[in-house]
N, C-alpha and C. Protein backbone atom coordinates (compact mmCIF):
# COMPACT_ATOMS: atom_id res chain seq x y z
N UNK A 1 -15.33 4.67 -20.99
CA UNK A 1 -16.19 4.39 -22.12
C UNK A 1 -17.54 5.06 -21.95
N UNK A 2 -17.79 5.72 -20.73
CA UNK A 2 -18.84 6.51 -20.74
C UNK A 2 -20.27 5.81 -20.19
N UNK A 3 -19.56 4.29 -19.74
CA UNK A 3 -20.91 3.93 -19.17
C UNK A 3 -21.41 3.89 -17.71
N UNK A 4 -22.40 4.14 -17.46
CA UNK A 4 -23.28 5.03 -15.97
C UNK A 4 -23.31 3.41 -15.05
N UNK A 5 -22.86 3.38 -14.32
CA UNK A 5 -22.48 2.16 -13.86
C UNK A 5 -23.47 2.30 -12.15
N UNK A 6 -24.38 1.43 -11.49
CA UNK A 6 -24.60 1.71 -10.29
C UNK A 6 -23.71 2.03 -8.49
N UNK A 7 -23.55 2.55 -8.14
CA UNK A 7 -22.62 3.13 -6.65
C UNK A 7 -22.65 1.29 -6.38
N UNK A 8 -23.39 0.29 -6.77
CA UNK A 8 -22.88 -1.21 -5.94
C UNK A 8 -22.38 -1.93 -7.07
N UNK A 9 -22.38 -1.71 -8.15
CA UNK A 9 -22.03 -2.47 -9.22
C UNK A 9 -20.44 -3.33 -8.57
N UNK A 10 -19.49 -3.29 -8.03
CA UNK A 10 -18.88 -3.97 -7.73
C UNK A 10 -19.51 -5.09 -6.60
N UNK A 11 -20.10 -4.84 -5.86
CA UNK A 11 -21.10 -5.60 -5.14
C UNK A 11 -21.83 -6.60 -5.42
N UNK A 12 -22.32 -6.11 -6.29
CA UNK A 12 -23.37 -7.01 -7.51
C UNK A 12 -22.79 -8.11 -8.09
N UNK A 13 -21.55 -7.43 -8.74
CA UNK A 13 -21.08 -8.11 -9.63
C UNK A 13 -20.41 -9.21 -8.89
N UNK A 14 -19.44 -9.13 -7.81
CA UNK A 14 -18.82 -10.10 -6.58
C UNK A 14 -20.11 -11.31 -6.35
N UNK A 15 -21.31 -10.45 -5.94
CA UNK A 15 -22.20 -11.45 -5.43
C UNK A 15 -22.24 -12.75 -6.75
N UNK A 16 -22.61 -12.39 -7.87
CA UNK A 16 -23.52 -12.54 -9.12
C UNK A 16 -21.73 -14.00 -9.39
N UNK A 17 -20.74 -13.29 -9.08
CA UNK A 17 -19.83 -14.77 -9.57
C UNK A 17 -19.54 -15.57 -8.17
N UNK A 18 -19.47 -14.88 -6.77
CA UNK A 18 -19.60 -16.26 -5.84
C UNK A 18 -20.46 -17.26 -6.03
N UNK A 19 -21.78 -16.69 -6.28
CA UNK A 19 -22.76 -17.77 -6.42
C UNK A 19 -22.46 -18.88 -7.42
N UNK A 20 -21.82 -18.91 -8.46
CA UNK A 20 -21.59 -19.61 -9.60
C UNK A 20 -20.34 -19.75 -9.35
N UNK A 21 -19.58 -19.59 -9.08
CA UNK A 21 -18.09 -20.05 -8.92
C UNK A 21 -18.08 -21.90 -8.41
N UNK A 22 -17.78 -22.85 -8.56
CA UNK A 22 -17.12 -23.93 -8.31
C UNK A 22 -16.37 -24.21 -7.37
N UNK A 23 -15.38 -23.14 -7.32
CA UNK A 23 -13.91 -23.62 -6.45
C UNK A 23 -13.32 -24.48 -7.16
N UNK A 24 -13.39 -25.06 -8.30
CA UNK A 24 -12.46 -26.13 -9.06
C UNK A 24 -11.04 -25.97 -8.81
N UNK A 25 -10.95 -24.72 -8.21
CA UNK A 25 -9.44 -24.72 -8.29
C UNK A 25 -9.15 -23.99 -6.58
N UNK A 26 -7.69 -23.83 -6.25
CA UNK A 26 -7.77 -24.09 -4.78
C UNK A 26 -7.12 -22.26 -4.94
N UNK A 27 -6.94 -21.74 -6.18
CA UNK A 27 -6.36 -20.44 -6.45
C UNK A 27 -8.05 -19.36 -6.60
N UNK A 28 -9.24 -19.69 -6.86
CA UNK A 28 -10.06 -19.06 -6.85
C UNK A 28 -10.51 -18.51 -5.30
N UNK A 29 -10.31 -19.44 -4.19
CA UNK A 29 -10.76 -18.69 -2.56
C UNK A 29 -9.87 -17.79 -2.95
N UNK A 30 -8.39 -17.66 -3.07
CA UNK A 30 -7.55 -16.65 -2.27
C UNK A 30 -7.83 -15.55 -3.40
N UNK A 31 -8.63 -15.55 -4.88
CA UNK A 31 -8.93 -14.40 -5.29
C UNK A 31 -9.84 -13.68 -4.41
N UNK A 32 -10.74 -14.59 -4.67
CA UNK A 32 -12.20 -14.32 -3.58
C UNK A 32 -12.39 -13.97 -2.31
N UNK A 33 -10.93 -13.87 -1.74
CA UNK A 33 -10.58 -13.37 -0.29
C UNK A 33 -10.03 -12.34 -0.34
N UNK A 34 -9.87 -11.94 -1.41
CA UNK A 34 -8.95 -10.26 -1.45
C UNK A 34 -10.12 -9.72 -2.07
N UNK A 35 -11.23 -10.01 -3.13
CA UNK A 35 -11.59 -9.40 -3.11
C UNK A 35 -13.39 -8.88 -2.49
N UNK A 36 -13.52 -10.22 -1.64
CA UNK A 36 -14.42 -9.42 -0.91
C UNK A 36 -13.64 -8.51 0.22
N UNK A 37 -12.89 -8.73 0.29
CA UNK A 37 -12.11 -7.97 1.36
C UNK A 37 -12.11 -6.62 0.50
N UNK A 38 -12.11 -6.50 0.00
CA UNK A 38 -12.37 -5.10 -1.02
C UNK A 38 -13.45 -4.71 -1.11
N UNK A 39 -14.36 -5.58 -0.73
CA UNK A 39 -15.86 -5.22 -0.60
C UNK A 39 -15.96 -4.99 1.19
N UNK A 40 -15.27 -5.29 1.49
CA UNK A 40 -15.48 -5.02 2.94
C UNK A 40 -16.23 -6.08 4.19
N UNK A 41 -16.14 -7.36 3.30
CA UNK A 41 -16.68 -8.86 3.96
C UNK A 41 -15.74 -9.07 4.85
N UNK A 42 -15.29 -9.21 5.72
CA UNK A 42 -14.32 -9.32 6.69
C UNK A 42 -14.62 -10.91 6.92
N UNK A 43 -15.37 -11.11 7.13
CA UNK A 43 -15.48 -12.54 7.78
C UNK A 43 -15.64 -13.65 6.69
N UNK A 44 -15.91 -12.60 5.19
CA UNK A 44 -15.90 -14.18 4.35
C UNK A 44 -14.75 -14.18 3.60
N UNK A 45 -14.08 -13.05 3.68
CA UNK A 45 -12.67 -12.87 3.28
C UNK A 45 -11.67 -13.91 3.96
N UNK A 46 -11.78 -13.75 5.17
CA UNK A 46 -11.03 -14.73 5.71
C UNK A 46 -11.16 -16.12 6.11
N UNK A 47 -13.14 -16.62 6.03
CA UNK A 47 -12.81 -17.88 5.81
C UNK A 47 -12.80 -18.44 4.41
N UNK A 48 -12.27 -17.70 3.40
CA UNK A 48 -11.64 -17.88 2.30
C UNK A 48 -10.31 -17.88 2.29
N UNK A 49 -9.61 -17.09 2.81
CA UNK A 49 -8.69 -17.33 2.95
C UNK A 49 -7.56 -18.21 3.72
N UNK A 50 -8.64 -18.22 4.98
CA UNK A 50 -8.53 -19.96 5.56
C UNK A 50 -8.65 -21.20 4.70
N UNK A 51 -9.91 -21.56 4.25
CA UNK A 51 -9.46 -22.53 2.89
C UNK A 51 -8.33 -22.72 2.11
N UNK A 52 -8.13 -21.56 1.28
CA UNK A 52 -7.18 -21.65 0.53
C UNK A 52 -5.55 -21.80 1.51
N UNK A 53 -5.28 -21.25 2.97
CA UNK A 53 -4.49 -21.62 3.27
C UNK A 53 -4.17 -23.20 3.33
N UNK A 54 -5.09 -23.66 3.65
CA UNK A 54 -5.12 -24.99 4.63
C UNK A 54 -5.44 -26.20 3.30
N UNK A 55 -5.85 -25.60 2.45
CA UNK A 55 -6.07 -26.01 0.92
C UNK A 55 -5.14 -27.64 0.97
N UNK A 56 -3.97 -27.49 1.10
CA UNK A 56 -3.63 -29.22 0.81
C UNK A 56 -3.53 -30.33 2.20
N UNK A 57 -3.17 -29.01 3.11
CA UNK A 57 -2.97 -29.70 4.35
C UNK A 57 -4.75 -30.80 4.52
N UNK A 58 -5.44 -30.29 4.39
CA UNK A 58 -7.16 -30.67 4.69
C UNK A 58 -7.32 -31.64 3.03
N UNK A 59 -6.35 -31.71 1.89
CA UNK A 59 -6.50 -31.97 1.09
C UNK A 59 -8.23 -31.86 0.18
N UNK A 60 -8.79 -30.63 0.50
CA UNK A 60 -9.81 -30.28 0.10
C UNK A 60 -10.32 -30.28 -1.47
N UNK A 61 -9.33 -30.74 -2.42
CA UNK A 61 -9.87 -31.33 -3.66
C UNK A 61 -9.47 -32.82 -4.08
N UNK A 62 -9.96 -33.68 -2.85
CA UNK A 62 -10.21 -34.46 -2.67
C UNK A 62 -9.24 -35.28 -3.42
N UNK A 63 -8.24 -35.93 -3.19
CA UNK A 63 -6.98 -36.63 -3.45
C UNK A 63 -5.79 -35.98 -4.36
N UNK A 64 -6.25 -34.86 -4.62
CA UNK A 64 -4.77 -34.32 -5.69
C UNK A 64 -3.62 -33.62 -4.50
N UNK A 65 -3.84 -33.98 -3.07
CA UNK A 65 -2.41 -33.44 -2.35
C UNK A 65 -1.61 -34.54 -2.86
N UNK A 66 -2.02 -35.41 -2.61
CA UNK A 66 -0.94 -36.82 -2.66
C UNK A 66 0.17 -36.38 -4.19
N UNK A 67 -0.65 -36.16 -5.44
CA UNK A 67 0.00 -36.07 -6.28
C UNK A 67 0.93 -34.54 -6.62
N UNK A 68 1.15 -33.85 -5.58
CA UNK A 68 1.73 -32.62 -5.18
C UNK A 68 1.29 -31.57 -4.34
N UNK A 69 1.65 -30.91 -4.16
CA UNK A 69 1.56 -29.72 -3.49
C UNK A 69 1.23 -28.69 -4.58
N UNK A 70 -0.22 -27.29 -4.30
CA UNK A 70 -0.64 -26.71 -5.29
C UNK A 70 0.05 -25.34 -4.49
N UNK A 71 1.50 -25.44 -5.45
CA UNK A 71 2.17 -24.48 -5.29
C UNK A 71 1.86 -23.27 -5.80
N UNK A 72 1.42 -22.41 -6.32
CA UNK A 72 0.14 -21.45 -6.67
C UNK A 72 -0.23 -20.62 -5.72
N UNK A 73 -1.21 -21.44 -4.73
CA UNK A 73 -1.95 -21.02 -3.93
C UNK A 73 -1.49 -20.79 -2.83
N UNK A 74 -0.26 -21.60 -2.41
CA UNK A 74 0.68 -21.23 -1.29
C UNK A 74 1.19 -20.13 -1.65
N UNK A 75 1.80 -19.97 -2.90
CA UNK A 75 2.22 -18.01 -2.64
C UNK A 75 1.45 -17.24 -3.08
N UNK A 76 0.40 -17.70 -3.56
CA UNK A 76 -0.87 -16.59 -3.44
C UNK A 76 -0.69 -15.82 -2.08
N UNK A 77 -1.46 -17.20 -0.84
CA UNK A 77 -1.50 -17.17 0.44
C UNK A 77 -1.11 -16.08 1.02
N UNK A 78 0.52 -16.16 0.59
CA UNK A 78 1.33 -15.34 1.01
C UNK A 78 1.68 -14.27 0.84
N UNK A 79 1.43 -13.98 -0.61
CA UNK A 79 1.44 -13.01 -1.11
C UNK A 79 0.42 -11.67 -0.89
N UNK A 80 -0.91 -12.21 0.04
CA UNK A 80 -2.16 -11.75 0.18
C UNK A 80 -1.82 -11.53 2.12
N UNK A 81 -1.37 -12.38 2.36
CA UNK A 81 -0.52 -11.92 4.11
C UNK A 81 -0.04 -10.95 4.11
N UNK A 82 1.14 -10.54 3.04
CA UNK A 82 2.10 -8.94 3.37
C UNK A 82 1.26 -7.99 2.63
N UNK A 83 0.45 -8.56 1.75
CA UNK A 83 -0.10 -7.35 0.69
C UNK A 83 -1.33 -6.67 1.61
N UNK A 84 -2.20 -7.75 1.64
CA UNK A 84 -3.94 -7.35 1.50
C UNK A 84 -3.82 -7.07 3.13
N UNK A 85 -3.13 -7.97 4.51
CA UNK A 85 -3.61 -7.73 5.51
C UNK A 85 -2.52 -7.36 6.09
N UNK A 86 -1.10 -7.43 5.83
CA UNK A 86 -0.07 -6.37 6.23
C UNK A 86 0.11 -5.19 5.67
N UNK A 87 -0.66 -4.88 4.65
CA UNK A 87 -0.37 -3.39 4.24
C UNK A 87 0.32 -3.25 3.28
N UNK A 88 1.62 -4.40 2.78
CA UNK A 88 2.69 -3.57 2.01
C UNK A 88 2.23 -3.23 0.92
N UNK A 89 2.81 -1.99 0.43
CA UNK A 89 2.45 -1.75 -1.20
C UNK A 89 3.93 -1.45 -1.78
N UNK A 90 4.36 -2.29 -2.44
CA UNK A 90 5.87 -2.54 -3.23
C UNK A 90 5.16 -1.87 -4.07
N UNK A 91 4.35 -1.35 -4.87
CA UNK A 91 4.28 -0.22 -6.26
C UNK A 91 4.53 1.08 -6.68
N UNK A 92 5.71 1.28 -6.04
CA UNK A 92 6.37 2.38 -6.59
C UNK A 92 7.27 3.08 -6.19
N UNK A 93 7.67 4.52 -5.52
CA UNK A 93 9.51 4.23 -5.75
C UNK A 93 9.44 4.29 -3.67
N UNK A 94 8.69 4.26 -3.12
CA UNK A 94 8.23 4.29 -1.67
C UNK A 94 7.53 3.10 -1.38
N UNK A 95 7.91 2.67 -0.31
CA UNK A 95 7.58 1.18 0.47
C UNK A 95 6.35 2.06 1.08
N UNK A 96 5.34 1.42 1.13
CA UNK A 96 4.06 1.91 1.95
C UNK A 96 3.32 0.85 2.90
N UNK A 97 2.70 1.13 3.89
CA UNK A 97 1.80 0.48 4.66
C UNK A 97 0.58 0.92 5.61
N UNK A 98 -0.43 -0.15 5.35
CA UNK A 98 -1.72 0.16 5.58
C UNK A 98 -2.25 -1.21 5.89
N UNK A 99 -1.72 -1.56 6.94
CA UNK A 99 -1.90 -2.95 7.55
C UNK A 99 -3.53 -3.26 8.07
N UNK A 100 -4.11 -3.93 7.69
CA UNK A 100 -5.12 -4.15 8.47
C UNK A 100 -5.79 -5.73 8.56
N UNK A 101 -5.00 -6.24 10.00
CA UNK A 101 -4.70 -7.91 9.95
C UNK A 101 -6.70 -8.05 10.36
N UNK A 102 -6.63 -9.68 10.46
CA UNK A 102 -7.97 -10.30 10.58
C UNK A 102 -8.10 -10.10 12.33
N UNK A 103 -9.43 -10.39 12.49
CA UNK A 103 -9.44 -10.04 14.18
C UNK A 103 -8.91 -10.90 14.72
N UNK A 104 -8.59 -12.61 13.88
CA UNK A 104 -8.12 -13.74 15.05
C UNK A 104 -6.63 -13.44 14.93
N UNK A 105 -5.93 -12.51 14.53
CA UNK A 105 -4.96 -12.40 14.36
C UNK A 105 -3.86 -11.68 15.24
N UNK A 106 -3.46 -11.79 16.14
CA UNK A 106 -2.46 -10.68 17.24
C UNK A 106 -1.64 -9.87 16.39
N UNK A 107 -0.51 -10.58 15.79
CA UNK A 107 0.51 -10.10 14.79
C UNK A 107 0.26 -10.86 14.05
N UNK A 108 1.46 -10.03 12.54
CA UNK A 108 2.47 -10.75 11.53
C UNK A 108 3.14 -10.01 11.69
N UNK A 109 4.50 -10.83 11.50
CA UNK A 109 5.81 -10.28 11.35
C UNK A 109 6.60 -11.14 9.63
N UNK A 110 7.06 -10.56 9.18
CA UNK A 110 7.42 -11.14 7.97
C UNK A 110 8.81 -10.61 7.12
N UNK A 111 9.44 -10.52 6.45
CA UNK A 111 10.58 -10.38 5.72
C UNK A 111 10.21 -9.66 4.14
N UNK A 112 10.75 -8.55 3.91
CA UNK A 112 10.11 -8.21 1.97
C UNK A 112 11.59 -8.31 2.06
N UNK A 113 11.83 -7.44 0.49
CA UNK A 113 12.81 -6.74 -0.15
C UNK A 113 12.32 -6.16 -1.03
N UNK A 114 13.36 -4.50 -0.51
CA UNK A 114 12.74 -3.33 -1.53
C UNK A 114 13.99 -2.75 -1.96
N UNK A 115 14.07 -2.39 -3.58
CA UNK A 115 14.73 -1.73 -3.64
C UNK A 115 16.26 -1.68 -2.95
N UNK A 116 16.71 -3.07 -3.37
CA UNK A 116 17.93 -3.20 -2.46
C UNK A 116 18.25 -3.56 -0.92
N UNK A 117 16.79 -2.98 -0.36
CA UNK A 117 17.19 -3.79 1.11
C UNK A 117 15.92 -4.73 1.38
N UNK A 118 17.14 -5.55 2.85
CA UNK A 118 15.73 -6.33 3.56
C UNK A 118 15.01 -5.68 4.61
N UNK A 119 14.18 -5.50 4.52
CA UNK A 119 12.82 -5.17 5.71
C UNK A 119 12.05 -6.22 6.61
N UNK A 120 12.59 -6.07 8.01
CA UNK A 120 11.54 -7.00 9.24
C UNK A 120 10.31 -6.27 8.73
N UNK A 121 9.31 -6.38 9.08
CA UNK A 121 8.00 -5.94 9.37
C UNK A 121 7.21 -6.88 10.39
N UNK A 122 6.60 -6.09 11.30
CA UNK A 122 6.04 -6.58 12.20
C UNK A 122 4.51 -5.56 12.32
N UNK A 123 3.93 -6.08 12.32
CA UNK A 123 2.47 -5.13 12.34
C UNK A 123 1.27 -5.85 13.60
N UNK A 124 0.56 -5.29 14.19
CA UNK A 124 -0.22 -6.02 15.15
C UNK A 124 -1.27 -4.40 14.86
N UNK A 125 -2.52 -4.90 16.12
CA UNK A 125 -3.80 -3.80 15.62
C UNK A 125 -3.76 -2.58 16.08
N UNK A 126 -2.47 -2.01 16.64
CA UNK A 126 -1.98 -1.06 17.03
C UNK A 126 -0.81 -0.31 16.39
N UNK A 127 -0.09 -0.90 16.10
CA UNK A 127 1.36 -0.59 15.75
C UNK A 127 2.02 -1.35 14.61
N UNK A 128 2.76 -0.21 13.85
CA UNK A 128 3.60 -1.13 13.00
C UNK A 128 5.35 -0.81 12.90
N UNK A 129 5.57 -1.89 12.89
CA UNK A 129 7.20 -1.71 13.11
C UNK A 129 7.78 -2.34 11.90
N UNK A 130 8.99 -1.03 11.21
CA UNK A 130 10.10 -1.53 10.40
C UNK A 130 11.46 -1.61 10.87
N UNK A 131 12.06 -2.62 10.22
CA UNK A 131 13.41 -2.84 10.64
C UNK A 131 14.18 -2.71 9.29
N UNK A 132 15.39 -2.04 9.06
CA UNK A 132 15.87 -2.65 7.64
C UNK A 132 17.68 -3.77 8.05
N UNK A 133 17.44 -4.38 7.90
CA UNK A 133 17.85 -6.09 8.62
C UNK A 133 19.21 -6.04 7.88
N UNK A 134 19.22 -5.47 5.90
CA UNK A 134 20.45 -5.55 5.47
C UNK A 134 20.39 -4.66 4.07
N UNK A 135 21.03 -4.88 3.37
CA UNK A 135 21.37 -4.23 2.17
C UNK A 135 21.95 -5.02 1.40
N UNK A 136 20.88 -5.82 0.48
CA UNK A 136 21.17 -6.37 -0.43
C UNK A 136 22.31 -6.03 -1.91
N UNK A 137 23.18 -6.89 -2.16
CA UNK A 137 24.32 -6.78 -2.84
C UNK A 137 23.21 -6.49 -5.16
């Protein structure tokens, strides 16, 4: 659209809605953990993403575990484990990876499916290892 935007404007803009954000909901950390992690916050990425893991276990909105489990945010969670800090990128006709786990982290090892097969993946801060496990019918 032609508009001259500043080199931090994503910066800005991240800062300008943490501050005002709520947390009303237990699905806003695990946005807010991918995307300062996109900003390159390492450490508030992940104790966001700690929250939102631990989200019902700690029952952190204060009595709604009892009345379920905020199934949402658990495969957010998860979904942000193989994506954002294992690397995978399922978007397009090649499985890709660009793993880059949290520092308290040794490994993940985890399970996809691409394109017909299953894939081990195992990634640690050195190395990453694929397995293809089977060939889905």
């Amino acid at each position: 659209m032609g508009y001259k935007l500043p080199a931090d404007h994503f910066a800005q803009n991240l800062e300008f809605y943490l501050e005002r954000t709520t947390h009303g909901s237990t699905l806003s950390r695990i946005v807010y953990a991918v995307l300062t992690r996109m900003d390159n916050r390492r450490d508030q990425s992940w104790k966001l993403f700690h929250q939102a893991l631990f989200s019902d276990y700690y029952d952190i909105q204060g009595g709604t575990t009892a009345e379920g489990i905020h199934l949402g945010v658990m495969g957010a969670t998860l979904h942000v484990e193989e994506t954002l800090y294992g690397g995978a990128d399922l978007l397009g006709d090649e499985l890709r990876f660009d793993p880059e786990l949290p520092s308290q982290w040794q490994q993940l090892h985890y399970q996809l499916h691409f394109q017909g097969a299953e894939v081990s993946v195992t990634a640690d801060h050195h190395a990453l290892t694929l397995k293809q496990t089977s060939r889905l019918r």
